[in-house]
C-alpha atoms as a PDB file:
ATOM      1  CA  UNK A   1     256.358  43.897 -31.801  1.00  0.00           C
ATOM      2  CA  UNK A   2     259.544  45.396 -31.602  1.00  0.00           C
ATOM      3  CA  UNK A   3     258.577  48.775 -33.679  1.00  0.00           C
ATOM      4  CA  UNK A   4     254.929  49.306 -31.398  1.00  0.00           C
ATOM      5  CA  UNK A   5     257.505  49.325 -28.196  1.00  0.00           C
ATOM      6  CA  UNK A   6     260.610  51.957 -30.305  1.00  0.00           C
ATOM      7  CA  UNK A   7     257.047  53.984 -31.764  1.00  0.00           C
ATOM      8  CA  UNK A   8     255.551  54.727 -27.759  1.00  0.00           C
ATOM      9  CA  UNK A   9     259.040  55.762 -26.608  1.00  0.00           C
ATOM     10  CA  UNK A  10     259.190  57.677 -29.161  1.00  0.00           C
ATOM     11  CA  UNK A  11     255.451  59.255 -28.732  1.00  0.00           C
ATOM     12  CA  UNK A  12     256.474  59.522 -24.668  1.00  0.00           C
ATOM     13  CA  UNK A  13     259.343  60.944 -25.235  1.00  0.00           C
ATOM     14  CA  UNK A  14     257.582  63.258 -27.022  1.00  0.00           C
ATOM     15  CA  UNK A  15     254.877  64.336 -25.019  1.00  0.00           C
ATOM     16  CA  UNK A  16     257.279  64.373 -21.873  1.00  0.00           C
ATOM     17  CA  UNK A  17     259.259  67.454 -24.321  1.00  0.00           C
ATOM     18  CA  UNK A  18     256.047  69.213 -24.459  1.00  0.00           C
ATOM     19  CA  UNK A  19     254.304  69.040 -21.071  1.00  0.00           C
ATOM     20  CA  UNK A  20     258.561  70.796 -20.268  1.00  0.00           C
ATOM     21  CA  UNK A  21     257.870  73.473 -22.505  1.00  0.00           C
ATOM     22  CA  UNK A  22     254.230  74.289 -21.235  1.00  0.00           C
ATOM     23  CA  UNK A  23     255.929  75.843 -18.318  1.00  0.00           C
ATOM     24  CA  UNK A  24     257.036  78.917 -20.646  1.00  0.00           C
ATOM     25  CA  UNK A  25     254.771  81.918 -20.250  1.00  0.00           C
ATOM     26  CA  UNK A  26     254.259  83.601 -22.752  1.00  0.00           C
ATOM     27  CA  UNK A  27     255.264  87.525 -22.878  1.00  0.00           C
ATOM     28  CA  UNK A  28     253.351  89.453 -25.932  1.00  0.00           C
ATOM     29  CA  UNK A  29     256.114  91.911 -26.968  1.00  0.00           C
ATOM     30  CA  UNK A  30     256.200  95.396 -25.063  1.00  0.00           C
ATOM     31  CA  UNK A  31     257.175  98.520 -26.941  1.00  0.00           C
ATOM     32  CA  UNK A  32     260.050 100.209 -24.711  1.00  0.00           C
ATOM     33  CA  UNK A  33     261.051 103.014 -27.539  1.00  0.00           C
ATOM     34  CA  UNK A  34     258.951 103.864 -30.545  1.00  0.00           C
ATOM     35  CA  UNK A  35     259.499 106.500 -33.640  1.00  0.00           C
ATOM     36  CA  UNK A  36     258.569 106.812 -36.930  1.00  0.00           C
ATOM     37  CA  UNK A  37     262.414 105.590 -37.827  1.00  0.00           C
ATOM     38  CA  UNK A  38     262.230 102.886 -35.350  1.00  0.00           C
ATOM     39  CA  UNK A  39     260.735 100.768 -32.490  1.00  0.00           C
ATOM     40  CA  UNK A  40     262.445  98.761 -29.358  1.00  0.00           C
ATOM     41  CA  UNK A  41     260.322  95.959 -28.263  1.00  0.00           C
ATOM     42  CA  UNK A  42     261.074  93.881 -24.377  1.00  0.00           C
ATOM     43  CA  UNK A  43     259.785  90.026 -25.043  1.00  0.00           C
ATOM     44  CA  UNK A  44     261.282  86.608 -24.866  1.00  0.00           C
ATOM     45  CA  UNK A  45     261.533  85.316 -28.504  1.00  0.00           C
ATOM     46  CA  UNK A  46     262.545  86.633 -31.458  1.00  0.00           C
ATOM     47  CA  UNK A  47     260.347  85.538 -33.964  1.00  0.00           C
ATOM     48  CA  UNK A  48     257.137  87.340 -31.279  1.00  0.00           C
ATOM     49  CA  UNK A  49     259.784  90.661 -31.474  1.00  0.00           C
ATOM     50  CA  UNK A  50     259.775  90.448 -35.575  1.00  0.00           C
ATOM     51  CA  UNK A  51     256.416  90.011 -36.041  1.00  0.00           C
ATOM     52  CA  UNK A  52     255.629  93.381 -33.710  1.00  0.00           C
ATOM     53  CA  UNK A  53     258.327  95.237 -35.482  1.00  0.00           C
ATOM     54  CA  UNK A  54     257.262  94.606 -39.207  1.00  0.00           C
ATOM     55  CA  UNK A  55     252.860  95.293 -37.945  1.00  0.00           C
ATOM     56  CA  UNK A  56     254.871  98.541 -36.247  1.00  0.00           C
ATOM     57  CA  UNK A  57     256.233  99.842 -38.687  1.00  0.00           C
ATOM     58  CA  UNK A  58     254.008  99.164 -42.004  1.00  0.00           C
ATOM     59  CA  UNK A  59     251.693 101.780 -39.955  1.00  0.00           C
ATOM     60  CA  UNK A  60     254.364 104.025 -41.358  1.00  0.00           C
ATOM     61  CA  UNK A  61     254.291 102.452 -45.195  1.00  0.00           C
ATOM     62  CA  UNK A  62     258.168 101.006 -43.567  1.00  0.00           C
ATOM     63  CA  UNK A  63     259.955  97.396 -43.288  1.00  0.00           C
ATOM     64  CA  UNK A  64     261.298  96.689 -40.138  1.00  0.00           C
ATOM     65  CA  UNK A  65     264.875  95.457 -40.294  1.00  0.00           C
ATOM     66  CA  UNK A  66     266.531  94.091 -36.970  1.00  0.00           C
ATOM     67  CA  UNK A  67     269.206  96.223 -35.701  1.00  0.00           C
ATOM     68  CA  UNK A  68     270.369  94.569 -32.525  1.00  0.00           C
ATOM     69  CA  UNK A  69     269.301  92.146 -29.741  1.00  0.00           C
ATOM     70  CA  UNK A  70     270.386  92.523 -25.587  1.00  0.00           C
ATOM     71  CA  UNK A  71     269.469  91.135 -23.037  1.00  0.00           C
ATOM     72  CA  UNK A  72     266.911  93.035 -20.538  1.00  0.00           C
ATOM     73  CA  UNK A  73     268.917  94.125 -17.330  1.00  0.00           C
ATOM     74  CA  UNK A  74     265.284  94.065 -15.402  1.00  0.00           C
ATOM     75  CA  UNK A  75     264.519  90.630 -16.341  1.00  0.00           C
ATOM     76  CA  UNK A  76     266.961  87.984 -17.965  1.00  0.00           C
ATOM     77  CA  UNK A  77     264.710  85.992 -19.184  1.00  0.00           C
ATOM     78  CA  UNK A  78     263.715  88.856 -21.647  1.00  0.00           C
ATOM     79  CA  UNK A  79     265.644  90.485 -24.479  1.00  0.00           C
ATOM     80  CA  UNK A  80     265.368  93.739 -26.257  1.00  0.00           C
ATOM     81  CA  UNK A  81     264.691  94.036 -29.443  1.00  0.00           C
ATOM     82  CA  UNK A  82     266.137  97.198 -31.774  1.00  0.00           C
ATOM     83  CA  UNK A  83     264.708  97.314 -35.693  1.00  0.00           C
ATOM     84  CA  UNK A  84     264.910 100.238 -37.586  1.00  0.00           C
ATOM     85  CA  UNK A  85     261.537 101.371 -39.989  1.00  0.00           C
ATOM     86  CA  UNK A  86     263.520 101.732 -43.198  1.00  0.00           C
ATOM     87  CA  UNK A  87     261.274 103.572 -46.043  1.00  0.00           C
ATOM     88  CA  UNK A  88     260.709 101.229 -48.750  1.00  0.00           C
ATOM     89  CA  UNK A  89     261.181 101.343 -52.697  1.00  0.00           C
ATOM     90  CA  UNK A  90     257.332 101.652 -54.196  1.00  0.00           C
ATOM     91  CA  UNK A  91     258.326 101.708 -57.917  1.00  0.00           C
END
């Protein structure tokens, strides 16, 4: 019996983590600054930032590489997001 009870805290512990991060809008990332050498994107996580970057700048035939994070002086809850379009090697 003793494993059912440690297996539902478990599970409500659980679920109790989730409905906590439900409350987390989502922003989709914003371009601030855009070029063919680079792009600065205003959203909340980094992985949402990365993905924009590297769809940015393949439009370019480029690989986004991160060049720096800070945080948004508008909102705090969001960050900026510098990458640089670097040209890659095609041999």
């Amino acid at each position: 019996m003793q494993p059912r009870l440690g297996y539902a805290l478990v599970l409500a512990f659980g679920l109790t983590s989730l409905s906590a991060c439900g409350n987390i809008e989502y922003v989709e990332p914003e371009i601030v600054a855009a070029g063919r050498d680079g792009v600065t994107l205003r959203t909340r996580a980094w992985a949402d930032a990365q993905a924009a970057a590297r769809f940015y700048c393949a439009k370019f035939g480029r690989k986004a590489q991160t060049r720096r994070r800070m945080p948004d002086q508008e909102d705090p809850t969001l960050s900026l997001y510098e990458y640089d379009c670097l040209i890659t090697d095609k041999r």
